[in-house]
Structure formats: C-alpha cells, structure tokens
N, C-alpha and C. Protein backbone atom coordinates (compact mmCIF):
# COMPACT_ATOMS: atom_id res chain seq x y z
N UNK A 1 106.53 65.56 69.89
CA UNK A 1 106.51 64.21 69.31
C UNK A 1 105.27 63.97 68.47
N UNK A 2 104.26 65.16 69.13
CA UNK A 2 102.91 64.32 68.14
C UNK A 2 103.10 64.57 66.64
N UNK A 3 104.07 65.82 66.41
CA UNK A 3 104.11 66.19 64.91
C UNK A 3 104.90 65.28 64.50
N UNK A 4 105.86 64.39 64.65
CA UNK A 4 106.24 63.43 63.64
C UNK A 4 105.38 62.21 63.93
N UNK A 5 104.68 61.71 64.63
CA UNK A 5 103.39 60.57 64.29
C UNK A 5 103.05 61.51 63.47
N UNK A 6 102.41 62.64 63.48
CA UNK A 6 101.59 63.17 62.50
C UNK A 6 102.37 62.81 60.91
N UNK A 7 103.56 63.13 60.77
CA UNK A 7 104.42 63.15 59.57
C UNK A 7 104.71 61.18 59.21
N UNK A 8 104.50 60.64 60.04
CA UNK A 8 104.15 58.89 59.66
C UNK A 8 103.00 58.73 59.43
N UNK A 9 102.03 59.28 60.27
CA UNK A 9 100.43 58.82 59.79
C UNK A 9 100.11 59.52 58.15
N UNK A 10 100.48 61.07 58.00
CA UNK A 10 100.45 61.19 56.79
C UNK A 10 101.32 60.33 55.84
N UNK A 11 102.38 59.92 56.15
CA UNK A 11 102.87 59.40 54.75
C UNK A 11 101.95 58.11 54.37
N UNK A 12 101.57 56.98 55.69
CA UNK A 12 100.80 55.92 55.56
C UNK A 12 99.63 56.18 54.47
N UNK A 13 98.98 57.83 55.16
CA UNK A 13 98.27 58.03 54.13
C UNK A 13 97.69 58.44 52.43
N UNK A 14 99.46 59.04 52.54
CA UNK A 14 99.77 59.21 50.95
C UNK A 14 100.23 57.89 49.99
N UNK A 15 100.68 56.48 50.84
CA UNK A 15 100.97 55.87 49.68
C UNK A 15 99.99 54.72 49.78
N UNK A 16 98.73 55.20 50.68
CA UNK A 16 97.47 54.89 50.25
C UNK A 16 96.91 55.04 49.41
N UNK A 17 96.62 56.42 49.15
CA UNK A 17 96.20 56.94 48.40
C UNK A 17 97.05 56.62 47.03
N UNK A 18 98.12 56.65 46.39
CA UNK A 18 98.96 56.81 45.52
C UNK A 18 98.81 55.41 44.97
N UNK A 19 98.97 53.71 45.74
CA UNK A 19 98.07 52.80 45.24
C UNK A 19 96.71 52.81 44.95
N UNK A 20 95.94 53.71 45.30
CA UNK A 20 94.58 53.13 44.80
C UNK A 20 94.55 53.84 43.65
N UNK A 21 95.41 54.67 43.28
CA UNK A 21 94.83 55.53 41.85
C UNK A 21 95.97 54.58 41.35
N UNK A 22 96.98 53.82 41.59
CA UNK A 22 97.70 52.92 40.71
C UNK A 22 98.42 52.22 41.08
N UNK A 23 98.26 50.61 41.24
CA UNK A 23 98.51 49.89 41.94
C UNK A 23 100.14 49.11 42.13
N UNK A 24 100.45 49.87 40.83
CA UNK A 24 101.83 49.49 40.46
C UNK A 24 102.66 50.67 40.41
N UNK A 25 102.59 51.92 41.20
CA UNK A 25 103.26 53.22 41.52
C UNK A 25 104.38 52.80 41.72
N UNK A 26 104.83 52.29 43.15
CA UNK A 26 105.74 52.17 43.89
C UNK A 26 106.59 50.99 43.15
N UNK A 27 105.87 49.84 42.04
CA UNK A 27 106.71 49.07 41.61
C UNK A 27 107.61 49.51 40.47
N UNK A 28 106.78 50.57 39.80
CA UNK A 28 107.63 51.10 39.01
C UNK A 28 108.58 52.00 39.36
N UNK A 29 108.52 52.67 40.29
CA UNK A 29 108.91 53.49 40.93
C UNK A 29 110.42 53.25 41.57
N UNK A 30 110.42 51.85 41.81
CA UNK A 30 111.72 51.12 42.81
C UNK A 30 112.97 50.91 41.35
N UNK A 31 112.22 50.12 40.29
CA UNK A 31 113.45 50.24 39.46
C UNK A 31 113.61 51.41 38.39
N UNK A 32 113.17 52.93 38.76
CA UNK A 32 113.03 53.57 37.65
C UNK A 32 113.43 54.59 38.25
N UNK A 33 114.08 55.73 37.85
CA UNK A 33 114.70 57.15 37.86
C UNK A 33 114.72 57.98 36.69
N UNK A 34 113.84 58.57 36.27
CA UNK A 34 114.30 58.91 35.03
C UNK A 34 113.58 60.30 34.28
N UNK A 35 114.22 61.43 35.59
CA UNK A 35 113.52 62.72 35.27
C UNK A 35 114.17 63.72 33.66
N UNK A 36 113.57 64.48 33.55
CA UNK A 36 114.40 65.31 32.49
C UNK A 36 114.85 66.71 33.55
N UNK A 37 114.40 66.69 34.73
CA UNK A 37 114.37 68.25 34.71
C UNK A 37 115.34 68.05 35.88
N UNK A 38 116.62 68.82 36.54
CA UNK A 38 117.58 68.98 37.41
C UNK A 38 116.98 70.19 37.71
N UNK A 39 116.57 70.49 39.26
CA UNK A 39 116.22 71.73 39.60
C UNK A 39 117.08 72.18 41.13
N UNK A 40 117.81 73.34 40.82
CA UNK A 40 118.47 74.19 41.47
C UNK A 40 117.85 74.81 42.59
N UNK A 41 117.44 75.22 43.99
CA UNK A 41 116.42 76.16 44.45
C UNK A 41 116.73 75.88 45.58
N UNK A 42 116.50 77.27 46.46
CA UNK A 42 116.20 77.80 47.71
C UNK A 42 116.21 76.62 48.52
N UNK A 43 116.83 76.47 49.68
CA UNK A 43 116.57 75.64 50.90
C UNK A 43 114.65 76.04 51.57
N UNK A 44 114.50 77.11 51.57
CA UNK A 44 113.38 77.80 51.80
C UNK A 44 111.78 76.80 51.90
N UNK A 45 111.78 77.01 53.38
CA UNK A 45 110.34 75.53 53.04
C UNK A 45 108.94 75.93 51.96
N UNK A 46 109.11 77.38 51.58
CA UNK A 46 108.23 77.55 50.92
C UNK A 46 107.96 77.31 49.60
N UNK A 47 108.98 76.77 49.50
CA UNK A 47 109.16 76.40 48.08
C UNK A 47 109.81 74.87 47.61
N UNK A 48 108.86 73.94 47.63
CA UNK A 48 108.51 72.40 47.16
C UNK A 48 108.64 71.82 45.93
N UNK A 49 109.57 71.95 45.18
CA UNK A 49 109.84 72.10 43.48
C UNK A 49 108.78 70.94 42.91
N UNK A 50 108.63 69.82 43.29
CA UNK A 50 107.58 68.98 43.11
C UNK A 50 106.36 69.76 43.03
N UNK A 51 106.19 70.55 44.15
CA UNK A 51 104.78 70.81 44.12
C UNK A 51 104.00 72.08 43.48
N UNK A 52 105.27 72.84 43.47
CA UNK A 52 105.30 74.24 42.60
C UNK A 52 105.21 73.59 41.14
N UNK A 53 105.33 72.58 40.61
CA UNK A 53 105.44 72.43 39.02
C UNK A 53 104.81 71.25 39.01
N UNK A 54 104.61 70.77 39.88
CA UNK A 54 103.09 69.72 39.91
C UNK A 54 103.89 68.59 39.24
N UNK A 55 105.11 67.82 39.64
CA UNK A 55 105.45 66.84 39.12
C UNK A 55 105.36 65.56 40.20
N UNK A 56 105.31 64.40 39.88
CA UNK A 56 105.51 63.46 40.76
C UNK A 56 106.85 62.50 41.07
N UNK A 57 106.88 61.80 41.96
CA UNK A 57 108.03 61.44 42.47
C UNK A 57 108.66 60.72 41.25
N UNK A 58 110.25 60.87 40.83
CA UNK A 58 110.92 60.34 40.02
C UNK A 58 111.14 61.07 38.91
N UNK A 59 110.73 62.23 38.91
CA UNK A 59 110.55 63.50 37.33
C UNK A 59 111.30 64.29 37.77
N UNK A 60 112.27 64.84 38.82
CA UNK A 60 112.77 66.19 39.28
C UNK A 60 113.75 65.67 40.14
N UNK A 61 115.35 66.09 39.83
CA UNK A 61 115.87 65.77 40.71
C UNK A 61 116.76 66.97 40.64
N UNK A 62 116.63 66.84 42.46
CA UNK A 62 116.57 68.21 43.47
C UNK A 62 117.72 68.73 44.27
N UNK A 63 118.39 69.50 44.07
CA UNK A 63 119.33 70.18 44.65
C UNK A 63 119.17 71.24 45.34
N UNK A 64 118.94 71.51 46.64
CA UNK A 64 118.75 73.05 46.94
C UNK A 64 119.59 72.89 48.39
N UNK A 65 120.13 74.63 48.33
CA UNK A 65 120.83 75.24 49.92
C UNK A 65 120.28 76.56 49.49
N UNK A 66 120.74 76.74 50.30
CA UNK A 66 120.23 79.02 50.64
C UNK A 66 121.17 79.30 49.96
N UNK A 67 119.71 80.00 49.17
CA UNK A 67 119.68 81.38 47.96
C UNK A 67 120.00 80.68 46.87
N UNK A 68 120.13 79.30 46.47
CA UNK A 68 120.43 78.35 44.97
C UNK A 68 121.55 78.73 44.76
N UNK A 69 122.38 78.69 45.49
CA UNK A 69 124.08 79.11 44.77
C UNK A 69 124.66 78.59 43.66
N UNK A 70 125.38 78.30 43.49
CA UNK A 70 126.25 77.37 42.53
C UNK A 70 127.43 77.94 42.68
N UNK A 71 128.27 77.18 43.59
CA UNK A 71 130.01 77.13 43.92
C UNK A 71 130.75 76.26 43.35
N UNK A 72 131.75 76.83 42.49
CA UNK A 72 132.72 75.50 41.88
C UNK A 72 133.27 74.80 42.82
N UNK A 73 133.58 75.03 44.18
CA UNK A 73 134.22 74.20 45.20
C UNK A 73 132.89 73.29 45.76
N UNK A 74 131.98 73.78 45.29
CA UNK A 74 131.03 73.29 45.91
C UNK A 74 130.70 71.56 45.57
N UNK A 75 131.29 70.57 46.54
CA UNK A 75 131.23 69.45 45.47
C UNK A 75 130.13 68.09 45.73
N UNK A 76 129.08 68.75 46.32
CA UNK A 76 128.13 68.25 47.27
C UNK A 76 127.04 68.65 45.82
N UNK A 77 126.63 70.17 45.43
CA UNK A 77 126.25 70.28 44.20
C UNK A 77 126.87 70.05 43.11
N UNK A 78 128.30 69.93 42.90
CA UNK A 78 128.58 68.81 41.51
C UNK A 78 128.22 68.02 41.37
N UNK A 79 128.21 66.97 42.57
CA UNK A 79 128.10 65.82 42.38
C UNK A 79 126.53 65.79 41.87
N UNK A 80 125.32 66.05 42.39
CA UNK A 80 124.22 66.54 41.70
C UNK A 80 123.84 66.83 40.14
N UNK A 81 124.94 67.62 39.71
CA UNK A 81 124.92 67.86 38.45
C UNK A 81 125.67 67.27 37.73
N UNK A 82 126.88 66.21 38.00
CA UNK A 82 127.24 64.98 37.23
C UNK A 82 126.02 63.95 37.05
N UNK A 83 125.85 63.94 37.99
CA UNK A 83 124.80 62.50 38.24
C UNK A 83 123.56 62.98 37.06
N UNK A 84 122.75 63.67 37.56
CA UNK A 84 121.97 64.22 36.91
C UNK A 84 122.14 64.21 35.59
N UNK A 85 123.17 65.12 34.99
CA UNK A 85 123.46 64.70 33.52
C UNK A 85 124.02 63.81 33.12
N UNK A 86 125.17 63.26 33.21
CA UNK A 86 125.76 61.86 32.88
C UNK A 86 125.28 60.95 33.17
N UNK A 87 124.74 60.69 34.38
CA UNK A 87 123.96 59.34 34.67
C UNK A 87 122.16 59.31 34.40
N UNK A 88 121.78 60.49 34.79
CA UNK A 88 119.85 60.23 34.87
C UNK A 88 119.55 60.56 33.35
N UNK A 89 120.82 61.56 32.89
CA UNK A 89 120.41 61.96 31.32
C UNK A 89 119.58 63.22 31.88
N UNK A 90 119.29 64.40 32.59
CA UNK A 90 118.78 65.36 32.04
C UNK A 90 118.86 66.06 31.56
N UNK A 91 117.72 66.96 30.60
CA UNK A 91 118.51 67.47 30.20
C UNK A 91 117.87 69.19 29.73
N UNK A 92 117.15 69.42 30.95
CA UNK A 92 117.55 70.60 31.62
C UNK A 92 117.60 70.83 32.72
N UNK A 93 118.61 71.73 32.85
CA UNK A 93 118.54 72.24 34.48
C UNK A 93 118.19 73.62 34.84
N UNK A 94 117.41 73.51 35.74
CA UNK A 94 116.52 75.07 36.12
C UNK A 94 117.52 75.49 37.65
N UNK A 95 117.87 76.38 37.57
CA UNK A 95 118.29 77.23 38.28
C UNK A 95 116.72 78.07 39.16
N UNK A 96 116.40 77.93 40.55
CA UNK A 96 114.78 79.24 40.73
C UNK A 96 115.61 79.60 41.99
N UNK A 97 114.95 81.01 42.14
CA UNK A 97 115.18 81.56 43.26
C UNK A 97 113.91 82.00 43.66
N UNK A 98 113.85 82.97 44.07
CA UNK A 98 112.59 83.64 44.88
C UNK A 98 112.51 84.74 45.21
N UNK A 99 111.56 85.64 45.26
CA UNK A 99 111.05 86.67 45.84
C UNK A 99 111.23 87.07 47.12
N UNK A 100 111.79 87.84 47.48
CA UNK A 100 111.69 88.00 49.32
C UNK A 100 113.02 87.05 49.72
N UNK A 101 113.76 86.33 48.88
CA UNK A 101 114.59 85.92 49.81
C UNK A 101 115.64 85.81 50.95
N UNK A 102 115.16 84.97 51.79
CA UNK A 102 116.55 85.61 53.57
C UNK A 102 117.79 85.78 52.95
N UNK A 103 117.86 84.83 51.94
CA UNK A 103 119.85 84.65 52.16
C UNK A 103 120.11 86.08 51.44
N UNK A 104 119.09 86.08 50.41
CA UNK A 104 119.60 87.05 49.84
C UNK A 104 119.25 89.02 50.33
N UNK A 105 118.64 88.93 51.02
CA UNK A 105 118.16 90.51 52.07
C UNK A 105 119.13 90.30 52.96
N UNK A 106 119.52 88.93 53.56
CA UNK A 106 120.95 88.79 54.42
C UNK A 106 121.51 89.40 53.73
N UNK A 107 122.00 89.04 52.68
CA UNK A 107 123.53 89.36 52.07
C UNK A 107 123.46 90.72 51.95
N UNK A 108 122.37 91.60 51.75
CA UNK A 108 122.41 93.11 51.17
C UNK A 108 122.66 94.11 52.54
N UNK A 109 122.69 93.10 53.96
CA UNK A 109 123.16 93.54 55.19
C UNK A 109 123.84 93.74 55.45
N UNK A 110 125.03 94.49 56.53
CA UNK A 110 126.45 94.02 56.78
C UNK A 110 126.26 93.97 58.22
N UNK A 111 125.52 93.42 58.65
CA UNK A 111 126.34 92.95 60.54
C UNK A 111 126.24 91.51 60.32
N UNK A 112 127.36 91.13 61.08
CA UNK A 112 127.99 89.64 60.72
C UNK A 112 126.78 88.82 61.59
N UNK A 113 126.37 88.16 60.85
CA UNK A 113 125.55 86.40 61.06
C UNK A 113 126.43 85.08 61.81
N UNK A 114 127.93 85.36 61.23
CA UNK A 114 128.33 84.05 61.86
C UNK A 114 128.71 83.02 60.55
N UNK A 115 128.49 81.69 60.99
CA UNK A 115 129.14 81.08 59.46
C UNK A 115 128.67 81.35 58.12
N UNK A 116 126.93 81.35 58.57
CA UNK A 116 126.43 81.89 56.89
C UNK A 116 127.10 82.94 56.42
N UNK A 117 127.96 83.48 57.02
CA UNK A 117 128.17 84.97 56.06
C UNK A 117 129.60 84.14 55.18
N UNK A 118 130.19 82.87 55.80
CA UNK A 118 130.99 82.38 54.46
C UNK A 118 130.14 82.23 52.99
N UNK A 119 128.87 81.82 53.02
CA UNK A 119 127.72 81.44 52.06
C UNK A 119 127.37 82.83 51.24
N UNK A 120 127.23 83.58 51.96
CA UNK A 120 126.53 84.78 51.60
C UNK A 120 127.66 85.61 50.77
N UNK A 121 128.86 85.34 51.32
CA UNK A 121 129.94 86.19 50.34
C UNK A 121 129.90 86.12 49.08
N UNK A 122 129.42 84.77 48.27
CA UNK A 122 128.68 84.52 46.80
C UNK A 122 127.78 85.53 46.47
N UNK A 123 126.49 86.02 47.01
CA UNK A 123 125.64 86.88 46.92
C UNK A 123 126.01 88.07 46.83
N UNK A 124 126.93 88.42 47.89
CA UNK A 124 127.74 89.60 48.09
C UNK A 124 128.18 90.19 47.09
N UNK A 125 129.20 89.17 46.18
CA UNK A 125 129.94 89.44 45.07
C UNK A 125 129.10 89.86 43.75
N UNK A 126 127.77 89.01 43.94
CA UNK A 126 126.73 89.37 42.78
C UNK A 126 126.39 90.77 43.08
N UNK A 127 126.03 91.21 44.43
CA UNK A 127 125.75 92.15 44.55
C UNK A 127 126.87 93.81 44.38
N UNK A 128 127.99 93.40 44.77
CA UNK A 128 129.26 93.97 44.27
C UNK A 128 129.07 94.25 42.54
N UNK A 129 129.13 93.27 41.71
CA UNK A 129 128.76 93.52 40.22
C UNK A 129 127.62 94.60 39.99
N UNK A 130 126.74 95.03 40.66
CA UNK A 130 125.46 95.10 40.50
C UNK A 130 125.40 96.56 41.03
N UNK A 131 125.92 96.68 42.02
CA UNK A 131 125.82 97.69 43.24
C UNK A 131 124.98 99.20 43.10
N UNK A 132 125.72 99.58 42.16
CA UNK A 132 124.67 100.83 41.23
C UNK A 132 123.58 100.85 41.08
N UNK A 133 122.77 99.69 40.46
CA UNK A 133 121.36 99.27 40.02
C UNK A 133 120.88 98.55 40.96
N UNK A 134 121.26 98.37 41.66
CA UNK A 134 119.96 97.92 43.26
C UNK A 134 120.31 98.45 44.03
N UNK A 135 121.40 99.35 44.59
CA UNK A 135 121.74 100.10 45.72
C UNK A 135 120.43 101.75 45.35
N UNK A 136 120.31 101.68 43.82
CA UNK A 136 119.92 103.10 43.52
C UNK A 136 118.26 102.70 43.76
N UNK A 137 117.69 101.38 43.77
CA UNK A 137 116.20 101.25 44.08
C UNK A 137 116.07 101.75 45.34
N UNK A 138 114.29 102.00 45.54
CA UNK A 138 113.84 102.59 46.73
C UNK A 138 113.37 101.66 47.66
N UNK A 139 113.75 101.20 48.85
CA UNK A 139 113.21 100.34 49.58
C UNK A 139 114.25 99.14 49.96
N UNK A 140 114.04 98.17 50.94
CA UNK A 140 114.72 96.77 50.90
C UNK A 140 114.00 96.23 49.86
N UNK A 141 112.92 96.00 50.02
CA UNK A 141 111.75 95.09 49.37
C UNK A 141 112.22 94.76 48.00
N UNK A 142 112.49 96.66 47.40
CA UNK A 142 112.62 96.53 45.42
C UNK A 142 114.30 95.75 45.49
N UNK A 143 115.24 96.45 46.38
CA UNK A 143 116.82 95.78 45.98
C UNK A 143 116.70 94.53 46.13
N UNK A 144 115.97 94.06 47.40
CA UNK A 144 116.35 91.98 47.60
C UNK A 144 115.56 91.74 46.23
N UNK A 145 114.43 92.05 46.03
CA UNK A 145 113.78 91.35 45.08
C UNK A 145 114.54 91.66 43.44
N UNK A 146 115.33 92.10 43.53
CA UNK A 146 116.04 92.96 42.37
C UNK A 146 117.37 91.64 42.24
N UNK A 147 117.77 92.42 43.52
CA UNK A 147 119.10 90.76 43.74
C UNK A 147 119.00 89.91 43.43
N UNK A 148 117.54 89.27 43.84
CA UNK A 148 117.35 87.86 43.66
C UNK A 148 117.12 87.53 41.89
N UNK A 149 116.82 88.39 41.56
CA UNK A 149 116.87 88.25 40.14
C UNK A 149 118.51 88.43 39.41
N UNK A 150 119.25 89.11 39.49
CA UNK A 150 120.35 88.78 39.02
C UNK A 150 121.22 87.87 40.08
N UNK A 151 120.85 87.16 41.17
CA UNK A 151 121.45 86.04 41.66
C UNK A 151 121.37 84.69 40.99
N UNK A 152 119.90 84.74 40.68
CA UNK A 152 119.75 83.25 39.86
C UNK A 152 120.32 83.63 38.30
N UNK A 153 120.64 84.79 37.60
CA UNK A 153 121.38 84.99 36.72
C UNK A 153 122.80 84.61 36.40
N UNK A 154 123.23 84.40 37.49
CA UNK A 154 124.96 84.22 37.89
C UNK A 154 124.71 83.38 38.02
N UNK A 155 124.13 82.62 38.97
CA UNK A 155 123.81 81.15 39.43
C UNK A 155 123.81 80.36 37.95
N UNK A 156 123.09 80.55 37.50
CA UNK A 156 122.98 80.11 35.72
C UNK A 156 124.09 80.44 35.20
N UNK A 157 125.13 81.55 34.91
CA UNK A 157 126.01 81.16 34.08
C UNK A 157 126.99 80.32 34.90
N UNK A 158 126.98 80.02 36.41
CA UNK A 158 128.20 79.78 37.62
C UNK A 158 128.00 78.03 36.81
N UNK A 159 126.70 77.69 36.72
CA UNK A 159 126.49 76.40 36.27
C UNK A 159 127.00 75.92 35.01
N UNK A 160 126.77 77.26 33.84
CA UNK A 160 126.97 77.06 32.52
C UNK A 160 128.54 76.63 32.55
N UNK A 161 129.54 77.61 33.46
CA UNK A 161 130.98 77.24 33.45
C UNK A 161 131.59 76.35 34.09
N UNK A 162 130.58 75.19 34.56
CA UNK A 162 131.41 74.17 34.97
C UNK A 162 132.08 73.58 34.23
N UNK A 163 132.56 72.40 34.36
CA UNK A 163 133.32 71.53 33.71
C UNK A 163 132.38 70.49 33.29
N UNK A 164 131.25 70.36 34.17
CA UNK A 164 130.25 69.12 33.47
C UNK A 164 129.32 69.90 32.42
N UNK A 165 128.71 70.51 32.75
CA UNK A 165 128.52 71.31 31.18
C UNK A 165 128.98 71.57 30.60
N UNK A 166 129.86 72.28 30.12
CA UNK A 166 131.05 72.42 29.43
C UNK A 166 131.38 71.06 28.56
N UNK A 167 131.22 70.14 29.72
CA UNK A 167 132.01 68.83 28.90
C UNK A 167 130.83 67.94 27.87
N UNK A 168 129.38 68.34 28.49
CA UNK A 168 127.79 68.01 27.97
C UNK A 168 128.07 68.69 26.54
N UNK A 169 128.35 70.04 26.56
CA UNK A 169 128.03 70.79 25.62
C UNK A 169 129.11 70.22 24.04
N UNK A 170 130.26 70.27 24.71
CA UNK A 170 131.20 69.79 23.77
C UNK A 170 131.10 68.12 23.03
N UNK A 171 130.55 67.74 23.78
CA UNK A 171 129.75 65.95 23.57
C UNK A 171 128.62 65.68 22.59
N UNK A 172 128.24 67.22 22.38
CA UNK A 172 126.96 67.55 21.59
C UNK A 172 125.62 67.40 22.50
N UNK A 173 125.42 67.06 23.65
CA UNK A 173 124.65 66.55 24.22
C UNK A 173 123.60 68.20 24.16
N UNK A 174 121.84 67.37 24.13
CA UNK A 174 121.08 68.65 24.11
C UNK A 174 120.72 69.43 25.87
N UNK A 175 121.59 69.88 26.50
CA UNK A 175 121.31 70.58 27.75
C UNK A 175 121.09 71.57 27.65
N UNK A 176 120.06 72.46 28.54
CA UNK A 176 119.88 73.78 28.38
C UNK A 176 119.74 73.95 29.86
N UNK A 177 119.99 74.89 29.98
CA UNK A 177 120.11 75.99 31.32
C UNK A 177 119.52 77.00 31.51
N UNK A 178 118.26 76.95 32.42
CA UNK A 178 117.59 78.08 32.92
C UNK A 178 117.37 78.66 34.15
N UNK A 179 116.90 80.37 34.06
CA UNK A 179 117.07 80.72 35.50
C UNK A 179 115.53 81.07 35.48
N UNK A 180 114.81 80.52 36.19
CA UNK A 180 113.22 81.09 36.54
C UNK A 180 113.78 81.67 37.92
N UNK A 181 112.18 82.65 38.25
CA UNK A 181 112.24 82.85 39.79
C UNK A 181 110.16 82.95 40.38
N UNK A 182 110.84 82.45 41.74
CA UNK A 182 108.97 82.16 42.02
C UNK A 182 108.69 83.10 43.39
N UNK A 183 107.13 83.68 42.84
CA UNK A 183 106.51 84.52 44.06
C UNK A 183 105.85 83.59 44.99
N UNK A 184 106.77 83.53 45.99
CA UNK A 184 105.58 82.78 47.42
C UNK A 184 104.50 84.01 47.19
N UNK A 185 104.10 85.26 46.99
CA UNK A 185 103.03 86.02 46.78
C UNK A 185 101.39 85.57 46.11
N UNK A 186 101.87 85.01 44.98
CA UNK A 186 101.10 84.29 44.59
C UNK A 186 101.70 83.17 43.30
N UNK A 187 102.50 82.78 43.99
CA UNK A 187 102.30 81.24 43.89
C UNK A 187 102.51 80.90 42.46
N UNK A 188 103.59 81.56 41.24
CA UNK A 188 103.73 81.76 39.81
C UNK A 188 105.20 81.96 40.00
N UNK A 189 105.57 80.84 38.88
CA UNK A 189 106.87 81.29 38.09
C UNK A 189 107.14 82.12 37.54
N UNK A 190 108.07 82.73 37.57
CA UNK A 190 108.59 83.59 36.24
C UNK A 190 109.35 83.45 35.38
N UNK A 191 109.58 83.18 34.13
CA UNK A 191 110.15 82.64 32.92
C UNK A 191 110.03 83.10 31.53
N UNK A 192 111.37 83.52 30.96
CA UNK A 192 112.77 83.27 31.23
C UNK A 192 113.28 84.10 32.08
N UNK A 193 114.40 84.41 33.30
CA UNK A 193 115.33 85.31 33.40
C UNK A 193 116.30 85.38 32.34
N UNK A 194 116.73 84.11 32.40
CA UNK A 194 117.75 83.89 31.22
C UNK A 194 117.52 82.19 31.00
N UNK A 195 118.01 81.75 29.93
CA UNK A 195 118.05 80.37 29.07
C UNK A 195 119.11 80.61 27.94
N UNK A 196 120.47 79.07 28.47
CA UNK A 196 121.63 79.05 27.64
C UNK A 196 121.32 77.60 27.29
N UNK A 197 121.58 77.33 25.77
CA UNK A 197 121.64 76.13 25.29
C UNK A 197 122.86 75.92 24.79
N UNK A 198 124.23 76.91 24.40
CA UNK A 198 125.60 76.53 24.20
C UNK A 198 125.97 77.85 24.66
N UNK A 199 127.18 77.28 24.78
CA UNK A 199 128.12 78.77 25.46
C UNK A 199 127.82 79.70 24.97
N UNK A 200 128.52 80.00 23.52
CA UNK A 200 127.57 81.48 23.05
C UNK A 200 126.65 81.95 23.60
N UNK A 201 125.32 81.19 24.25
CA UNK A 201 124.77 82.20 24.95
C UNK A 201 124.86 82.81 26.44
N UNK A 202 126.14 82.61 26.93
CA UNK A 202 125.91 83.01 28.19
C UNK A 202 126.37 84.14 28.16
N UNK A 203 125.97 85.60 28.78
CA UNK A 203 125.77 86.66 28.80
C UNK A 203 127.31 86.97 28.59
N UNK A 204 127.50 87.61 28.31
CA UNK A 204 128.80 87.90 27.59
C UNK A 204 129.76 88.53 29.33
N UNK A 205 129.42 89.39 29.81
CA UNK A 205 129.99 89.28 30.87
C UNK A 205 130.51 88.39 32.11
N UNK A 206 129.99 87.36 31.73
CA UNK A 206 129.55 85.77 32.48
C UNK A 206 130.70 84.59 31.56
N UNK A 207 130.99 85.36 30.47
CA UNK A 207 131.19 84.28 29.70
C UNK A 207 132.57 83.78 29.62
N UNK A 208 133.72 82.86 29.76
CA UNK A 208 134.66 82.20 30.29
C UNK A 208 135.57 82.85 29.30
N UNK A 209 136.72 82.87 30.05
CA UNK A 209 137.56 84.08 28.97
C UNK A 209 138.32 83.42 27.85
C-alpha cells in the first residue's frame, strides 16, 4: 500500500510543481487536446513516449499493447487512429518498437505461453515472411533485435492499409507514417526504419493489391 500513497504523494507533487512554472497549465489544459503526433508503442514500462521525446501532457496521443501491433480486427486501436486523425487532426503517426523486445523473442519461441500466443501469431507471421534473414543471424540477441525491426515495418504498412488512412490519404489530408525503434540500452531513437506519406510509398511487398 505504501507504493500507491507514494504514487498520490508524487502526483500532488508534480502538479505542484507544473503550477509554479505556469499557473494556467491545467486551465489550458482542461479545454485543449491538440497533439500532432499519434504514437504506436510497446506496452513495455520502459518505454514512456512522453518522456522518451520529452513532450508534455496534451502533444502525444498514445496507443500501446505488446510488441506495437496493428490488427485490422483490432478495434480498440482503430478507434485510436480514427480519433486521432479525424477528430485531434494528427498528423503523424509513429509506429516504435524496441530493442530486446519480450513479445517479440516470445514470438521467435515455440512452447506455448497460453493466450498471448493468440497476439504473438502477428509477429509470427512477420517472422514467417522473414525467416531466412533472421533465422540465418547468430544468436537470440541479433534475430529478436532483427525482428523487431521488420515488426515495426509491417506494423507501419498494417497502419498504412487501413481504411482510415487510406480514407486521410484520398481526402488529400497531409499524414505521414513512421516506423522508429528505441534502445532501452542507451536511451536513443532510431530514425527512419521506414516513412510513408501516400500509398506509393509503402514497400511494395506491403502494398494493397
């Protein structure tokens, strides 16, 4: 119990702090929403999209489960990425994954987990595409970290072929779509994996038939 007093006494103390450097934070704050950036990412506590890109509350709006998927059935993250673009207006969305990631060293496993392995069958399939060129690296370490890079690749075009982009793009609207990925190692993005601003650019193997 003492760690959530602890998690009330800190917040008391953050929007202390957050009025005295400006006294009208929170007032602007109540009638205003109005980020540019939709960010995709890791359930993973190590990774704080606010705090990794140093933005403050109301600039980033946040979608994440294990390994940053993007499922067309998935309608818990549509709804995210309607809102986001049709309603907040952003107008990019970052796709990040990570270095070292569980879901994704899970997925390159085969003894069954239990329900995550419904989740992981996404990964799976990336990894199925792939199989040659990370099965042939030396180590777990080089393939997950290999995966995770063409996961947030797919993840990015899985996004590009929705229907709400798709429907952004055809509207003329300026959206772009990117896949970064970040080292909990030390603490740096990496950018571009890939970046689509109209269909044409999504990797041609990715690209809707």
């Amino acid at each position: 119990m003492s760690e959530l007093k602890e998690c009330f006494e800190a917040n008391r103390l953050w929007a202390e702090r957050m009025l005295s450097g400006d006294a009208e934070f929170f007032t602007r704050l109540r009638f205003q929403q109005n980020p540019e950036l939709l960010w995709i990412g890791c359930s993973d506590s190590r990774l704080p999209p606010d705090r990794i890109i140093q933005k403050q509350p109301g600039e980033v709006f946040v979608h994440r489960n294990v390994a940053n998927v993007v499922v067309h059935t998935d309608m818990n993250c549509l709804s995210v990425l309607q809102y986001g673009i049709e309603v907040l207006g952003v107008r990019h969305v970052i796709v990040c994954g990570h270095y070292g990631c569980g879901g994704v060293r899970a997925a390159l496993q085969s003894q069954p987990l239990g329900l995550i392995d419904n989740w992981l069958r996404h990964i799976r399939d990336v990894h199925a595409m792939h199989r040659a060129e990370v099965d042939d690296l030396e180590g777990m370490e080089a393939r997950t970290d290999r995966l995770c890079e063409l996961n947030v690749k797919a993840q990015v075009a899985n996004v590009c072929r929705t229907t709400i982009v798709q429907d952004a793009w055809r509207k003329g609207l300026a959206l772009t779509v990117h896949g970064w990925i970040y080292s909990v190692a030390d603490g740096l993005l990496k950018d571009p994996l890939i970046r689509v601003e109209k269909p044409e650019d999504i990797p041609e193997k990715y690209q809707l038939p």
